[in-house]
C-alpha atoms as a PDB file:
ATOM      1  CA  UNK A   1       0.000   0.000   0.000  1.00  0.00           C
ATOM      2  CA  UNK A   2       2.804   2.318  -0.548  1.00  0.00           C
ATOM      3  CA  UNK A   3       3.056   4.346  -3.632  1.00  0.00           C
ATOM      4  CA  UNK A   4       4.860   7.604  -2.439  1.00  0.00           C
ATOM      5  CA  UNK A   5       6.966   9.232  -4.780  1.00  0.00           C
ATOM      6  CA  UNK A   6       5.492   6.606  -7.741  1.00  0.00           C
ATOM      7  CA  UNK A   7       3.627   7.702 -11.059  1.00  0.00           C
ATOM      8  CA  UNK A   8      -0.135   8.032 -12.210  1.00  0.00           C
ATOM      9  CA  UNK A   9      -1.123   5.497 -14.073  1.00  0.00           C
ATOM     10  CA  UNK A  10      -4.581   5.306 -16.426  1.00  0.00           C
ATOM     11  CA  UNK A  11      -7.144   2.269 -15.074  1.00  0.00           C
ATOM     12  CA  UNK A  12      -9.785   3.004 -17.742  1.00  0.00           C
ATOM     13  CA  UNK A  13     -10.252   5.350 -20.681  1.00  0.00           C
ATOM     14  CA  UNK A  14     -12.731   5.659 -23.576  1.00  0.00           C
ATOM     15  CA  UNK A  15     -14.170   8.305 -25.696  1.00  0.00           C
ATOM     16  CA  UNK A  16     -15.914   9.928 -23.022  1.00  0.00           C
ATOM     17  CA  UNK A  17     -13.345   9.423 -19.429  1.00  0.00           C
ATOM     18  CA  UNK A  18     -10.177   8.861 -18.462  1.00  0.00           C
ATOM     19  CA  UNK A  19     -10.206   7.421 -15.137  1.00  0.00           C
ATOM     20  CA  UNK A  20      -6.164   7.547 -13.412  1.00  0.00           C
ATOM     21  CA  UNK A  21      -4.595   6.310 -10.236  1.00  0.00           C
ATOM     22  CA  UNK A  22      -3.008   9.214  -8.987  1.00  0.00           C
ATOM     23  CA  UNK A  23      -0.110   8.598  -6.525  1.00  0.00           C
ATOM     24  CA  UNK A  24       0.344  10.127  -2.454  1.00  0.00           C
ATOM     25  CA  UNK A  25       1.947  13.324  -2.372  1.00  0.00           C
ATOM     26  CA  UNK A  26       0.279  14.644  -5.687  1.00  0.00           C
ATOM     27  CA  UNK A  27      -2.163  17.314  -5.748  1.00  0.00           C
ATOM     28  CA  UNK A  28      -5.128  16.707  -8.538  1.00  0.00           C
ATOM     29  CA  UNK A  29      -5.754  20.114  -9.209  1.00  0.00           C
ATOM     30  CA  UNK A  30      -3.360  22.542 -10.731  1.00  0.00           C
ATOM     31  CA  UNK A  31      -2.256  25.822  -8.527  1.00  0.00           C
ATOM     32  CA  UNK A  32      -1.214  23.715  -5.765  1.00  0.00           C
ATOM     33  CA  UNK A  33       2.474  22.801  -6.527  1.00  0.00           C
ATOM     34  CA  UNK A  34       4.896  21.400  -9.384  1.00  0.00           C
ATOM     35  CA  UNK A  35       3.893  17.929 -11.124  1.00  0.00           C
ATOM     36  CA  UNK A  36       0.314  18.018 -10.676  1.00  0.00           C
ATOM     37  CA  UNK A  37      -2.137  15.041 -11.675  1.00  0.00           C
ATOM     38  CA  UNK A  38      -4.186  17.466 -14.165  1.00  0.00           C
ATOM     39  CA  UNK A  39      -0.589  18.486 -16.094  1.00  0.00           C
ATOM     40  CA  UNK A  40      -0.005  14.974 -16.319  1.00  0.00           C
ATOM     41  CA  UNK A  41      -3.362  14.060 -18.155  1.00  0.00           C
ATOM     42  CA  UNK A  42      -3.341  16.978 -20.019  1.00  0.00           C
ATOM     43  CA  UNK A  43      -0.298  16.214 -21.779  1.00  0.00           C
ATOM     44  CA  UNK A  44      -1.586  12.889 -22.302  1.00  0.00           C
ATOM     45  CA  UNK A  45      -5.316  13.674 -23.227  1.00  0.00           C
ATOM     46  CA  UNK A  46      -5.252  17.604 -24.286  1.00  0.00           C
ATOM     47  CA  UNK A  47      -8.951  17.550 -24.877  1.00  0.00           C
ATOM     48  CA  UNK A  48      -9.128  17.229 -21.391  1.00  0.00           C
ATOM     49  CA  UNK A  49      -8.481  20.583 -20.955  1.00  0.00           C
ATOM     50  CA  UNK A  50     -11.052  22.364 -22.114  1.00  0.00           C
ATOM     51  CA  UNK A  51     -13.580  19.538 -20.955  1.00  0.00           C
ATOM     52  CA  UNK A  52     -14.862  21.932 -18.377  1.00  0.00           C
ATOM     53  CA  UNK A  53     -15.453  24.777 -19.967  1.00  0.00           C
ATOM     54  CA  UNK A  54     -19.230  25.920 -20.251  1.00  0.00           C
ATOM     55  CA  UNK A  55     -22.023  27.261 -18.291  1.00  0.00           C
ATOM     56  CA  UNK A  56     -22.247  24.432 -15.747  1.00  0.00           C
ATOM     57  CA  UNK A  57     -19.186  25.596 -14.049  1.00  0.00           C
ATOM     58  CA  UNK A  58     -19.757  26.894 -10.472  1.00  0.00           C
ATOM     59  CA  UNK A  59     -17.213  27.289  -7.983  1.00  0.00           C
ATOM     60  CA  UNK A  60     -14.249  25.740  -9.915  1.00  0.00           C
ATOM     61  CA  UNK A  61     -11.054  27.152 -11.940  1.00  0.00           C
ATOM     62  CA  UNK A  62     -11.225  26.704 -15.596  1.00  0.00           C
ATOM     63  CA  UNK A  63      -7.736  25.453 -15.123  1.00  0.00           C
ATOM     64  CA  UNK A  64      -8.546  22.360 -13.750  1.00  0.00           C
ATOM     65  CA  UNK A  65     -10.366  21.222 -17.209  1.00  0.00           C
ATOM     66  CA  UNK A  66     -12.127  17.900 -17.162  1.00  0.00           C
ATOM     67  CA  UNK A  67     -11.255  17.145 -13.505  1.00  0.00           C
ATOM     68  CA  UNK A  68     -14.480  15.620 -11.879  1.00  0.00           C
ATOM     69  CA  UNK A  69     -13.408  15.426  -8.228  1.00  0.00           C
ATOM     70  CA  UNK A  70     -10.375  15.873  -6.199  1.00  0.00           C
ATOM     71  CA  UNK A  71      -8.407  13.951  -3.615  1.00  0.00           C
ATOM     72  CA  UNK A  72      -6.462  15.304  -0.876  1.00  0.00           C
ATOM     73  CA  UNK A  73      -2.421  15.595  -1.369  1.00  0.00           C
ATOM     74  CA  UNK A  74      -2.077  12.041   0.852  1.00  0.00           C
ATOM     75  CA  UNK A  75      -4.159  10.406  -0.392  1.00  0.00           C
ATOM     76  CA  UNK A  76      -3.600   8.043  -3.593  1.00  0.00           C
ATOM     77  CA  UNK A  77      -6.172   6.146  -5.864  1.00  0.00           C
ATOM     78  CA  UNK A  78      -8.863   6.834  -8.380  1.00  0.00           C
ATOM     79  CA  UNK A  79      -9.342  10.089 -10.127  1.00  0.00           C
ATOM     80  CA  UNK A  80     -12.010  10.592 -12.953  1.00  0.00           C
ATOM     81  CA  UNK A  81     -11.586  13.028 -15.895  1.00  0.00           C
ATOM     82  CA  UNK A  82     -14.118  13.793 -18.501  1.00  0.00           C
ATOM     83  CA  UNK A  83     -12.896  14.340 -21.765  1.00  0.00           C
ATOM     84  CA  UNK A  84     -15.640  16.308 -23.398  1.00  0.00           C
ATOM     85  CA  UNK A  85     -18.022  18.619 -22.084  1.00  0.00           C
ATOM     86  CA  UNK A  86     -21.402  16.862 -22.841  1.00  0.00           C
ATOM     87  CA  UNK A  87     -19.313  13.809 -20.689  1.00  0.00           C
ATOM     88  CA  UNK A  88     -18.707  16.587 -17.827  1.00  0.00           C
ATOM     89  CA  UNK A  89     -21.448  18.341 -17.790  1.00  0.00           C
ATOM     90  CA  UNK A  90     -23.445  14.319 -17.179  1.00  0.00           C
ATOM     91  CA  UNK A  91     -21.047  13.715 -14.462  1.00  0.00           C
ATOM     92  CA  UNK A  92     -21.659  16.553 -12.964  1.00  0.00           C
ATOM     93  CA  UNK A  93     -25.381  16.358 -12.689  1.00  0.00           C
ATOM     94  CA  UNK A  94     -24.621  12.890 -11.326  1.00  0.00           C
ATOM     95  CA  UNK A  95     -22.995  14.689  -8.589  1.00  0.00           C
ATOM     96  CA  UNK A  96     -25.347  17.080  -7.508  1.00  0.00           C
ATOM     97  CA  UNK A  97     -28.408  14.176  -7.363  1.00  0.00           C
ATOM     98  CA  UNK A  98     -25.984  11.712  -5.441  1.00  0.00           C
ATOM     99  CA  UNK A  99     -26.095   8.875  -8.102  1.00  0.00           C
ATOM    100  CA  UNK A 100     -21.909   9.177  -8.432  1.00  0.00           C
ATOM    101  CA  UNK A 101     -20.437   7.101  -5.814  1.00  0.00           C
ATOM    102  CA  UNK A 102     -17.104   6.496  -4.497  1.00  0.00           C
ATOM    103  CA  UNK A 103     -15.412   4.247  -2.059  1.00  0.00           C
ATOM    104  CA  UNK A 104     -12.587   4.721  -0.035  1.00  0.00           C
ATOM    105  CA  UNK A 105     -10.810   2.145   1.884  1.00  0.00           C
ATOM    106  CA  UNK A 106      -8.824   3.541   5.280  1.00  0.00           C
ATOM    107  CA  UNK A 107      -6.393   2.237   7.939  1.00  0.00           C
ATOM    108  CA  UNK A 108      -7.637   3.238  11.577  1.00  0.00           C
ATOM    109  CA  UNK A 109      -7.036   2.871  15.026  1.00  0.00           C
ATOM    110  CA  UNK A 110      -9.097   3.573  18.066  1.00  0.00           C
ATOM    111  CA  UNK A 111      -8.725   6.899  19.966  1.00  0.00           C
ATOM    112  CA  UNK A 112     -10.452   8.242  22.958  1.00  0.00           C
ATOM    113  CA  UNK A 113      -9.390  12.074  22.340  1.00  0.00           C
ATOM    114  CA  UNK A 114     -12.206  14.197  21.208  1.00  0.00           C
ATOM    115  CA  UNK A 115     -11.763  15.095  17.212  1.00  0.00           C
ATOM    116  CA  UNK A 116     -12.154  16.504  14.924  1.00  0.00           C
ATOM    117  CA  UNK A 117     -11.828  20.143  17.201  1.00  0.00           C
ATOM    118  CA  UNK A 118     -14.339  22.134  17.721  1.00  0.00           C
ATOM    119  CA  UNK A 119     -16.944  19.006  16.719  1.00  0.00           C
ATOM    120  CA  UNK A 120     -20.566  19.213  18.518  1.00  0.00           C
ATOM    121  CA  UNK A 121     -21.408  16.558  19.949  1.00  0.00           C
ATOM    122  CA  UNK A 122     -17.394  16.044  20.839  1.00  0.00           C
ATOM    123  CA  UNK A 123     -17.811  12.381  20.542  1.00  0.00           C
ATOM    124  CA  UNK A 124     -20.318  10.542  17.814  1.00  0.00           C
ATOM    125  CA  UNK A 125     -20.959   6.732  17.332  1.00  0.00           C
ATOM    126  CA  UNK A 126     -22.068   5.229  14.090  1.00  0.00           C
ATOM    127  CA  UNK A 127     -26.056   5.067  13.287  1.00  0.00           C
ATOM    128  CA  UNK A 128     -27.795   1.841  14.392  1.00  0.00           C
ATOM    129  CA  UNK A 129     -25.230   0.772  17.352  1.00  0.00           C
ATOM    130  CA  UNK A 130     -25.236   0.904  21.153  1.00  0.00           C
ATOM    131  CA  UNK A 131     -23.780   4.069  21.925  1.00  0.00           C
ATOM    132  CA  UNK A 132     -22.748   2.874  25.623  1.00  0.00           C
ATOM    133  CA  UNK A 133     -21.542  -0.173  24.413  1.00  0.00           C
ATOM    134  CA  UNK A 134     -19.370   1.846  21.539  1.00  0.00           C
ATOM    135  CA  UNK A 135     -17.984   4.603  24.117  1.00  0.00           C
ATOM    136  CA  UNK A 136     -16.818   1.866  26.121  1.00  0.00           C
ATOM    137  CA  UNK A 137     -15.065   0.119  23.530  1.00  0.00           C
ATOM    138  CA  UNK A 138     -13.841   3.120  22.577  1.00  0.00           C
ATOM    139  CA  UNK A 139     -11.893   4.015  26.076  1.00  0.00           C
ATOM    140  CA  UNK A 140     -10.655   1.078  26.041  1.00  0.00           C
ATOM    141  CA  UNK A 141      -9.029   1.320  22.348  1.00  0.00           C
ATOM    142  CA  UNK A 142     -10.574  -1.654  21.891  1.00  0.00           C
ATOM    143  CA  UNK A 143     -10.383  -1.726  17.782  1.00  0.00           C
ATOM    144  CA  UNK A 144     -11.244  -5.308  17.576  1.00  0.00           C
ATOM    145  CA  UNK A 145     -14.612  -4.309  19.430  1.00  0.00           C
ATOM    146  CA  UNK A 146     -15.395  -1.556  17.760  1.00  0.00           C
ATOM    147  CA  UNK A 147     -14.762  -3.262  14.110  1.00  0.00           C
ATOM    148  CA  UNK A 148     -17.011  -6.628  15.228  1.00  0.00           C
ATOM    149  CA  UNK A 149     -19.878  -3.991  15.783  1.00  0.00           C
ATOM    150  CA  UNK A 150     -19.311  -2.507  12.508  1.00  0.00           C
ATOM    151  CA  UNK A 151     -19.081  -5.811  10.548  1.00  0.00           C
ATOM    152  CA  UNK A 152     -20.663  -4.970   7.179  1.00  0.00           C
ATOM    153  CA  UNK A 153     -21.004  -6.909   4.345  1.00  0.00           C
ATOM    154  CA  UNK A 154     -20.411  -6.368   0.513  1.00  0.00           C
ATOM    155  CA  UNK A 155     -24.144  -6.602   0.017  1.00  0.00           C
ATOM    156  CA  UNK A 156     -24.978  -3.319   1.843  1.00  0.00           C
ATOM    157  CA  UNK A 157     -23.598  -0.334   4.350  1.00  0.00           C
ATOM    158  CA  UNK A 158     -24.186  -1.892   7.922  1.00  0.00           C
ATOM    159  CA  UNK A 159     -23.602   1.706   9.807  1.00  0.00           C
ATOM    160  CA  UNK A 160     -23.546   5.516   8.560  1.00  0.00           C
ATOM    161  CA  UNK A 161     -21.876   8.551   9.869  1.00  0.00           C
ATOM    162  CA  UNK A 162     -23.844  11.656   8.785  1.00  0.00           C
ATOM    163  CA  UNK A 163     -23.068  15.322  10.288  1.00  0.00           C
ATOM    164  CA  UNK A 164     -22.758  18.783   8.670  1.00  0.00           C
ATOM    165  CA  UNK A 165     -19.858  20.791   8.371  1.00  0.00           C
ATOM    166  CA  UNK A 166     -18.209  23.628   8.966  1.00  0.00           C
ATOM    167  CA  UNK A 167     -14.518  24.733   8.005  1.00  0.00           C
ATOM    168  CA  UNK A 168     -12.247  25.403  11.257  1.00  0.00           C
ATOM    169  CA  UNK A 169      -9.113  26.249  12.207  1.00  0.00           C
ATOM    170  CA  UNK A 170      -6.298  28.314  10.781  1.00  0.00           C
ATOM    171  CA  UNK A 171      -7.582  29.756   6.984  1.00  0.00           C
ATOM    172  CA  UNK A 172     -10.085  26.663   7.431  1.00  0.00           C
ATOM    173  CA  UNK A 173      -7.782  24.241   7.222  1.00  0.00           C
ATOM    174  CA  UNK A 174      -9.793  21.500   8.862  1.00  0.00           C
ATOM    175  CA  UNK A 175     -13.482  20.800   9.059  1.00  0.00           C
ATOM    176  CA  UNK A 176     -15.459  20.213  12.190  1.00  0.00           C
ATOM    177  CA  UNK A 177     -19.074  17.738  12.053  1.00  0.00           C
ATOM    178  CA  UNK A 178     -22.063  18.653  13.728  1.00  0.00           C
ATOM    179  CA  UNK A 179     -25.157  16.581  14.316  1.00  0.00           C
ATOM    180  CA  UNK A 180     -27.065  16.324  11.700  1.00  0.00           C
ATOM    181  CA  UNK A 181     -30.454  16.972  13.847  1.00  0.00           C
ATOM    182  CA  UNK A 182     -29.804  20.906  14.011  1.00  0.00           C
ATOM    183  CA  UNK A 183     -28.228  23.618  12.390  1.00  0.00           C
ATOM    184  CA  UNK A 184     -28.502  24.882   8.560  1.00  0.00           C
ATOM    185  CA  UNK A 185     -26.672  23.270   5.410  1.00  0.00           C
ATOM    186  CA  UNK A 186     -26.632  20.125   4.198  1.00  0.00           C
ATOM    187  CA  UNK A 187     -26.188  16.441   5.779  1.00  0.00           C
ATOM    188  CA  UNK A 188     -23.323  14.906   4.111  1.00  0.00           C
ATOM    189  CA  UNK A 189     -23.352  10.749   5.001  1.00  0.00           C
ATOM    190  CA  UNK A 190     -20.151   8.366   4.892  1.00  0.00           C
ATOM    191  CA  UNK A 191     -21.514   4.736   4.189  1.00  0.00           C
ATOM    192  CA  UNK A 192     -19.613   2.151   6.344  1.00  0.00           C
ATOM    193  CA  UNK A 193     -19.486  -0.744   4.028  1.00  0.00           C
ATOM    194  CA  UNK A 194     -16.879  -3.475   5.889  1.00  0.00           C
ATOM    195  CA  UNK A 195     -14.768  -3.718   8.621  1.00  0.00           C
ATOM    196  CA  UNK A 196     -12.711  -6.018  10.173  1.00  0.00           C
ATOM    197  CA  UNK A 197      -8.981  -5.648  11.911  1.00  0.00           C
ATOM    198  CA  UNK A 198      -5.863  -6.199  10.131  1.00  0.00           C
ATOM    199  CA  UNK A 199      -2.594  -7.065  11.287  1.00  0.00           C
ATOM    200  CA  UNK A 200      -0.589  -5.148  13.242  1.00  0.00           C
ATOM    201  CA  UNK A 201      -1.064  -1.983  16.168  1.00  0.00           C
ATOM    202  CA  UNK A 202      -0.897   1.540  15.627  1.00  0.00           C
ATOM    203  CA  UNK A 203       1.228   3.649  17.856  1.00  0.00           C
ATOM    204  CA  UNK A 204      -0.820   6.117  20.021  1.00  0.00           C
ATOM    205  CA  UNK A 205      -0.295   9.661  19.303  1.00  0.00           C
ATOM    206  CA  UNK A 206      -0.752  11.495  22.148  1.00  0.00           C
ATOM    207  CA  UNK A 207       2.478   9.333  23.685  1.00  0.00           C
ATOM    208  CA  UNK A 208       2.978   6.564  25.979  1.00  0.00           C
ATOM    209  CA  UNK A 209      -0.694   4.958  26.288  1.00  0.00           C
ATOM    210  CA  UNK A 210      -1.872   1.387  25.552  1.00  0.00           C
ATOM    211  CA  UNK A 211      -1.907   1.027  21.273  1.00  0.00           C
ATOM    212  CA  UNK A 212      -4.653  -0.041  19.444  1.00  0.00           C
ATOM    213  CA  UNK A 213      -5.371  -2.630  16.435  1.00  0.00           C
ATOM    214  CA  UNK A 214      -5.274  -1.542  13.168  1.00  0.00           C
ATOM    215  CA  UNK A 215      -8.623  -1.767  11.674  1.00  0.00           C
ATOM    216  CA  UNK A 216     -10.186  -1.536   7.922  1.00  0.00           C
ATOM    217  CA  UNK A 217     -12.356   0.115   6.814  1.00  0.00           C
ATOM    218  CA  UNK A 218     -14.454   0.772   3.610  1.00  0.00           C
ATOM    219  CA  UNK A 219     -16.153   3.841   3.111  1.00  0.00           C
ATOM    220  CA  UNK A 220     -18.761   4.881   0.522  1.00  0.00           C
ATOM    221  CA  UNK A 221     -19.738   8.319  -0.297  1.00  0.00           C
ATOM    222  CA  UNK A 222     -22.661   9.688  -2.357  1.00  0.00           C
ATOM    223  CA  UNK A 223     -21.597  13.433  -2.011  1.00  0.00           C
ATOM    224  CA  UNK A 224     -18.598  14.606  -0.680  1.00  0.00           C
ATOM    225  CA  UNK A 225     -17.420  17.376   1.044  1.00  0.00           C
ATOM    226  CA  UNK A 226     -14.146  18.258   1.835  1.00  0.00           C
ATOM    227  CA  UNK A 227     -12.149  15.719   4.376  1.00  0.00           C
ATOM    228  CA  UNK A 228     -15.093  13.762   4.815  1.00  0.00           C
ATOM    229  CA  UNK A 229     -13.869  10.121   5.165  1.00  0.00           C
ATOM    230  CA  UNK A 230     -10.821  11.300   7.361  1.00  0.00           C
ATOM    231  CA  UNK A 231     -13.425  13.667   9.778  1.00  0.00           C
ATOM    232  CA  UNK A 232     -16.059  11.518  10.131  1.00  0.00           C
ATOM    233  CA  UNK A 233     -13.996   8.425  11.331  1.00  0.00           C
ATOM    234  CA  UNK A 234     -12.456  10.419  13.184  1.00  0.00           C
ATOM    235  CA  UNK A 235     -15.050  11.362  15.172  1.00  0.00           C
ATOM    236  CA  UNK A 236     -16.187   8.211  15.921  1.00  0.00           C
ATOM    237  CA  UNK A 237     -13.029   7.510  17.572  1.00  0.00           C
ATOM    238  CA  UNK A 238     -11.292   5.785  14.602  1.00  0.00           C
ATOM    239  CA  UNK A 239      -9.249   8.437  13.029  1.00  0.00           C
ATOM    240  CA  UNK A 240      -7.020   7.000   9.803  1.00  0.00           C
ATOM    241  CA  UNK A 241      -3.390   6.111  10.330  1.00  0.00           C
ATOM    242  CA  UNK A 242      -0.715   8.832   9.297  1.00  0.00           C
ATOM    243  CA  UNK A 243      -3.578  11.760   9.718  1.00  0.00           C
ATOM    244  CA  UNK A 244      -2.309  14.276  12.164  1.00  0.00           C
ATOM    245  CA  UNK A 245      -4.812  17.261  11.029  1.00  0.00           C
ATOM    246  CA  UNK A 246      -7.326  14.650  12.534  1.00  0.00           C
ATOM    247  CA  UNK A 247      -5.370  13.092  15.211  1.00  0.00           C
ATOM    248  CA  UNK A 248      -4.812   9.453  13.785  1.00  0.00           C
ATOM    249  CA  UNK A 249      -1.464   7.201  14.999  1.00  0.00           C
ATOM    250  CA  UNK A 250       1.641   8.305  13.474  1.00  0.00           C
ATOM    251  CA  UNK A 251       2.277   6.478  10.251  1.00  0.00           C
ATOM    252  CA  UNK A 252       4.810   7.486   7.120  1.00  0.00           C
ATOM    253  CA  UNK A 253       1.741   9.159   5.232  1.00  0.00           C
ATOM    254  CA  UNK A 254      -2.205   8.472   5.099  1.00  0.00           C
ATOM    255  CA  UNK A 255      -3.466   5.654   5.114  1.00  0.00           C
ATOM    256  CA  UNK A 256      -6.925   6.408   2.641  1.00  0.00           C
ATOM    257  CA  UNK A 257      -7.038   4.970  -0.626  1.00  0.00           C
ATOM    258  CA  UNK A 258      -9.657   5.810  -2.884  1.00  0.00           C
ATOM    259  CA  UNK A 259     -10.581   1.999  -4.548  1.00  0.00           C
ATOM    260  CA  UNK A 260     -13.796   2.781  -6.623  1.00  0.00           C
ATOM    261  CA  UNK A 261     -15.960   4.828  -8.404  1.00  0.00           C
ATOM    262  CA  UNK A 262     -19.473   3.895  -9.809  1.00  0.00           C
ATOM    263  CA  UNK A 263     -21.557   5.779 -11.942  1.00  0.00           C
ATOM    264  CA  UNK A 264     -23.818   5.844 -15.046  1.00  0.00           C
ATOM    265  CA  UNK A 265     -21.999   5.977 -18.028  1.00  0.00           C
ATOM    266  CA  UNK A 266     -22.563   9.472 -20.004  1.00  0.00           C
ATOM    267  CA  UNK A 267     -22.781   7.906 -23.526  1.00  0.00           C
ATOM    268  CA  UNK A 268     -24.851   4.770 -22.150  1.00  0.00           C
ATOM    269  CA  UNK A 269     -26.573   5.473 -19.515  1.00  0.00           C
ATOM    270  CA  UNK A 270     -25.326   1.729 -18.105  1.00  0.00           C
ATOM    271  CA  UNK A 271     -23.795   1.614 -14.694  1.00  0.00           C
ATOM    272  CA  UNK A 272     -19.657   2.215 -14.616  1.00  0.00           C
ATOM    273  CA  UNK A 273     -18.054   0.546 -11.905  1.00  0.00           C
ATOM    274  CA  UNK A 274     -14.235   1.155 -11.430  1.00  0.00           C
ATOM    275  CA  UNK A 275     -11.951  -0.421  -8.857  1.00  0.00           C
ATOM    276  CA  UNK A 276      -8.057  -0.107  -8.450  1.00  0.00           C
ATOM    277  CA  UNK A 277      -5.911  -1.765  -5.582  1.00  0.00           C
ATOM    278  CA  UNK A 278      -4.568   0.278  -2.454  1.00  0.00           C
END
């Protein structure tokens, strides 16, 4: 599962998408630093670049092109591209009714420190569990607990986390959940599909206290928002390995992978489904 300082590679590609694994420690967007994963595709795919350009555009730089959604500098995996605009312009409506869907699959440990900062409630526990029984697993970094009650199965998400957001910290640098039951904006929900531990501890990170079991765990998400897989297990007490914005274990870098994408094809109509390894 360790790809820093590797190459993008395409997965999929047809007259409509380009679909490429982008490596940890790129950005996806240009504007961010040297060797970005648009630059790459663009020399590759030059229609790309102007994919994006039309009406439908809120909120994004025409510089990024085709680029249908990002992931964070860490984190490696699958990155879509459209390579038209009647192809991006699909996708994007896709988007904004929930019906493009991507997975994630993460390397956590348990924690008992309240996170993500400035969170209300502090603490959260996934839908449909015992929230006494999951606090007390969770003081007791008991990961092997706290994964059996998550279980899941391939045929469905056994638990949700669902919150709003807000940005926090320094220039916003981090996002903070709130319950979904008050407050404005909307209710952004991370699908818990499996989880099971792995071998293996995680070191605690706030020093010389009893380590945990490395657990994983795959995430599905309808809509995103930004730092949504890495906040919202977080503040359930199983932050990801290698995030210290979030306060997971120390690792070499973050352990999130984004695996898959599904969604209906723009030409077709036909359900995509697209899957790359950690």
């Amino acid at each position: 599962m360790d790809d820093i300082g590797g190459l993008p590679f395409v997965v999929y590609e047809d007259e409509c998408l380009v679909a490429v694994r982008k490596p940890a420690r790129m950005h996806s967007a240009p504007g961010l630093g040297a060797g970005d994963l648009c630059a790459w595709v663009f020399r590759r795919y030059p229609e790309v670049e102007t994919a994006g350009a039309g009406p439908r555009r809120p909120r994004r730089s025409p510089a990024e092109g085709g680029l249908l959604h990002r992931l964070d500098y860490e984190t490696s995996g699958i990155v879509l591209f459209a390579r038209n605009s009647a192809a991006f312009d699909s996708l994007l409506r896709q988007q904004e009714r929930g019906a493009f869907y991507k997975e994630y699959l993460a390397l956590s440990s348990a924690s008992r420190e309240d996170m993500p900062v400035g969170s209300a409630p502090r603490k959260a526990f996934p839908t449909g569990l015992d929230a006494r029984a999951w606090a007390d697993a969770r003081d007791r970094l008991d990961g092997g607990a706290l994964a059996a009650m998550l279980g899941g199965t391939r045929a469905g998400p056994v638990s949700r986390v669902a919150s709003r957001f807000r940005a926090y910290g320094l220039r916003g640098s981090r996002v903070a959940c709130s319950d979904p039951g008050g407050g404005n904006g909307p209710i952004y929900t991370s699908d818990i599909l499996t989880c099971s531990t792995v071998g293996g501890e995680a070191e605690s990170p706030s020093g010389p206290s009893p380590s945990s079991p490395l657990v994983e765990i795959r995430v599905g998400l309808s809509r995103g928002f930004r730092h949504q897989a890495r906040a919202h297990l977080s503040w359930i007490g199983l932050p990801i390995s290698g995030d210290s914005l979030y306060g997971g274990a120390p690792d070499e870098r973050l352990r999130l992978y984004a695996v898959g994408l599904s969604f209906e094809h723009p030409a077709t109509g036909k359900r995509l489904s697209l899957t790359v390894k950690p």
